[in-house]
C-alpha atoms as a PDB file:
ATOM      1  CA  UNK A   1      87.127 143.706 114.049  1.00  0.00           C
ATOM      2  CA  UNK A   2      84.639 140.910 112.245  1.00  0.00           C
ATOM      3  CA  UNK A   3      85.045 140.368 108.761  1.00  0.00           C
ATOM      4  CA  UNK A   4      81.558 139.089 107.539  1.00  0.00           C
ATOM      5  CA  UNK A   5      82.642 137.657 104.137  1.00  0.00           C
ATOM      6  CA  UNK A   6      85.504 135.581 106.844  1.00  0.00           C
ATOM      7  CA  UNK A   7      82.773 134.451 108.708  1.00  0.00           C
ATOM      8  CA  UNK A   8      80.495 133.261 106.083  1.00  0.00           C
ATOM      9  CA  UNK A   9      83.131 131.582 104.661  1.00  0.00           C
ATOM     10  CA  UNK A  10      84.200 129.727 107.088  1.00  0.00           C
ATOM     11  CA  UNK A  11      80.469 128.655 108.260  1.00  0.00           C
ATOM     12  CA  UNK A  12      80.354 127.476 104.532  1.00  0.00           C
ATOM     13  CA  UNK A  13      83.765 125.424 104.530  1.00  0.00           C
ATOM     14  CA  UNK A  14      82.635 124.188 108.286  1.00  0.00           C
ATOM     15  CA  UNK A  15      78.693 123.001 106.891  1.00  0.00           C
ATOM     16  CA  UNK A  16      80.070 121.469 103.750  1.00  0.00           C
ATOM     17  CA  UNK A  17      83.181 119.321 105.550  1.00  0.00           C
ATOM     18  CA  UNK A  18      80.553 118.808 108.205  1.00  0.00           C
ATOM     19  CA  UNK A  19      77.788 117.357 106.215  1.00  0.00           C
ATOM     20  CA  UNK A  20      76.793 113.862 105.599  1.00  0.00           C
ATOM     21  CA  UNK A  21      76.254 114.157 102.370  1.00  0.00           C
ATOM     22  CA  UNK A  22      79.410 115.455 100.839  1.00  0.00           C
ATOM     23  CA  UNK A  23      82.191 112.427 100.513  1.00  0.00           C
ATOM     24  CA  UNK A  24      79.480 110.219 102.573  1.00  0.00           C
ATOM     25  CA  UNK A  25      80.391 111.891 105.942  1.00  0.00           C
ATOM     26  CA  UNK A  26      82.319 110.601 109.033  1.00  0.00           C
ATOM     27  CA  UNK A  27      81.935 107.302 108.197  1.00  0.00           C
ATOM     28  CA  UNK A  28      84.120 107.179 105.145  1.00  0.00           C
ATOM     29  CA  UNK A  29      86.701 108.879 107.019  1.00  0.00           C
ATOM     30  CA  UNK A  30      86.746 106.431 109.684  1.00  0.00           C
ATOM     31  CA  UNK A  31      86.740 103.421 106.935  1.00  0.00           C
ATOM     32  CA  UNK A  32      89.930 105.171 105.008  1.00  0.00           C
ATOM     33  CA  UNK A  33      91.533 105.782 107.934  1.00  0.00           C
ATOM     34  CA  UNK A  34      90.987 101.875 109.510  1.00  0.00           C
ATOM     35  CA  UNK A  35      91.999 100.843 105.582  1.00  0.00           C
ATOM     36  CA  UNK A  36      95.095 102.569 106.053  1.00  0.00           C
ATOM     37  CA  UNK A  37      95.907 101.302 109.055  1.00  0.00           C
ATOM     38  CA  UNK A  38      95.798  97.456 108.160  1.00  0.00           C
ATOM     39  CA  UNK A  39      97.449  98.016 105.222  1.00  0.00           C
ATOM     40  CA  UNK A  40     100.334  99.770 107.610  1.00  0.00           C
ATOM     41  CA  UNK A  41      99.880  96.659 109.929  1.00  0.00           C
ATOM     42  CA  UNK A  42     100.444  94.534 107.213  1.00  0.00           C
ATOM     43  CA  UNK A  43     103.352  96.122 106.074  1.00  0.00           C
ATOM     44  CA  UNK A  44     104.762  95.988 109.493  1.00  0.00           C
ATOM     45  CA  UNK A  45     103.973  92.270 110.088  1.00  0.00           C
ATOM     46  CA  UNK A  46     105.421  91.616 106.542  1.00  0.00           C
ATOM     47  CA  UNK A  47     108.758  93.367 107.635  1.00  0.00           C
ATOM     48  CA  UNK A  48     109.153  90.947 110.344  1.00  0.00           C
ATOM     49  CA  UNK A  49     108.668  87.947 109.158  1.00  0.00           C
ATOM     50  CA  UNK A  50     111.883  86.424 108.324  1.00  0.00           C
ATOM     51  CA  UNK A  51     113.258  85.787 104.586  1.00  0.00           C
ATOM     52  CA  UNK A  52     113.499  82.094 104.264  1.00  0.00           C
ATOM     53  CA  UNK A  53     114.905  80.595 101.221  1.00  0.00           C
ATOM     54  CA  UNK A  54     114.615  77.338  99.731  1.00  0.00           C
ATOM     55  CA  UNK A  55     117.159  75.331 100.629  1.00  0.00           C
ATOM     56  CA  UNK A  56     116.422  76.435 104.616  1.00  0.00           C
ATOM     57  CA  UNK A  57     112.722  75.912 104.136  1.00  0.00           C
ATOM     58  CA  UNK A  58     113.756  72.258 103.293  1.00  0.00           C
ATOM     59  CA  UNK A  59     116.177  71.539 106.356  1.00  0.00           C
ATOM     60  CA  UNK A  60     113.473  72.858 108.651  1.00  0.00           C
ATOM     61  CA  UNK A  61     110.846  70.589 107.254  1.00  0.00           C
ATOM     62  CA  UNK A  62     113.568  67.862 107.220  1.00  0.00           C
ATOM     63  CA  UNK A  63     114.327  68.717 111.388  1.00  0.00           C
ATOM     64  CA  UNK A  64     110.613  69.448 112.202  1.00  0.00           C
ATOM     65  CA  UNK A  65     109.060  66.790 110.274  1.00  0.00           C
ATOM     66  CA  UNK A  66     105.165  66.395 110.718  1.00  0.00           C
ATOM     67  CA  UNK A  67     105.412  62.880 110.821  1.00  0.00           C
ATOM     68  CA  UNK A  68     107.538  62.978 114.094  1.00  0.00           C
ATOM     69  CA  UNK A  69     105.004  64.285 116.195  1.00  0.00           C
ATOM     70  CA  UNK A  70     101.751  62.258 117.369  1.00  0.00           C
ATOM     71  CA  UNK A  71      98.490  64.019 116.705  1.00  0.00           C
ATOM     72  CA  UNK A  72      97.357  63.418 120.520  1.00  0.00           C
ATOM     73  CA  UNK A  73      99.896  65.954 121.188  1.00  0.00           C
ATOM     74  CA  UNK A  74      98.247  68.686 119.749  1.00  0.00           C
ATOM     75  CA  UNK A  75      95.053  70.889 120.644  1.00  0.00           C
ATOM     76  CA  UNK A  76      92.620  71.774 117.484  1.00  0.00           C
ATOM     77  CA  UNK A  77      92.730  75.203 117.917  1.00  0.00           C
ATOM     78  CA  UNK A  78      90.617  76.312 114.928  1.00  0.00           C
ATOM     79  CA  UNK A  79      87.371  76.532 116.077  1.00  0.00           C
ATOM     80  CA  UNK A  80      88.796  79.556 117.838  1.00  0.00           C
ATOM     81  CA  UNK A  81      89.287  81.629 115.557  1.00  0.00           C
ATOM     82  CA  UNK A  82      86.090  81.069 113.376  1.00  0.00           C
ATOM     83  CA  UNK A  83      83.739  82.078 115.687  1.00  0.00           C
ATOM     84  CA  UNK A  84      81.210  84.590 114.129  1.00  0.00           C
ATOM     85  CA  UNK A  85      80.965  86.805 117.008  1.00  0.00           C
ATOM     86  CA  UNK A  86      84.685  87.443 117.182  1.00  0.00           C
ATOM     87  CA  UNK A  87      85.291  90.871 115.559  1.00  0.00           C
ATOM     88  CA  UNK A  88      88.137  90.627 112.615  1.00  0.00           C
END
């Protein structure tokens, strides 16, 4: 049996989660739910990046010493990741 009052209810909870104009529609949902997901990525990549304290910080300068290396050993890899068209 069909309740009416039910019905209209739930055709007025459906139009008002449904509509643009309340809470500015799908797309804020989408943009909290991407926010929350870099903020979990960043918690994540946070988590497993080692703890390094100071006095290790110093002996791996003091092993891996800039100065060791020649600079025609390396590739400039910035202008990769700069690029405008690249999504972030």
């Amino acid at each position: 049996m069909r309740n009416p009052a039910r019905e209209r209810s739930r055709n007025l909870n459906r139009e008002v989660w449904e509509s643009p104009s309340v809470y500015g529609g799908e797309d804020v949902n989408k943009e909290s739910v991407r926010e929350v997901m870099r903020e979990e990525w960043l918690k994540l990549f946070e988590m497993l990046i080692p703890y390094v304290d100071d006095m290790e910080q110093a002996d791996i300068e003091a092993t891996f010493n800039p100065v060791d290396y020649k600079d025609g050993s390396f590739v400039d890899i910035t202008g990769w990741f700069n690029r405008e068209d690249q999504d972030q």
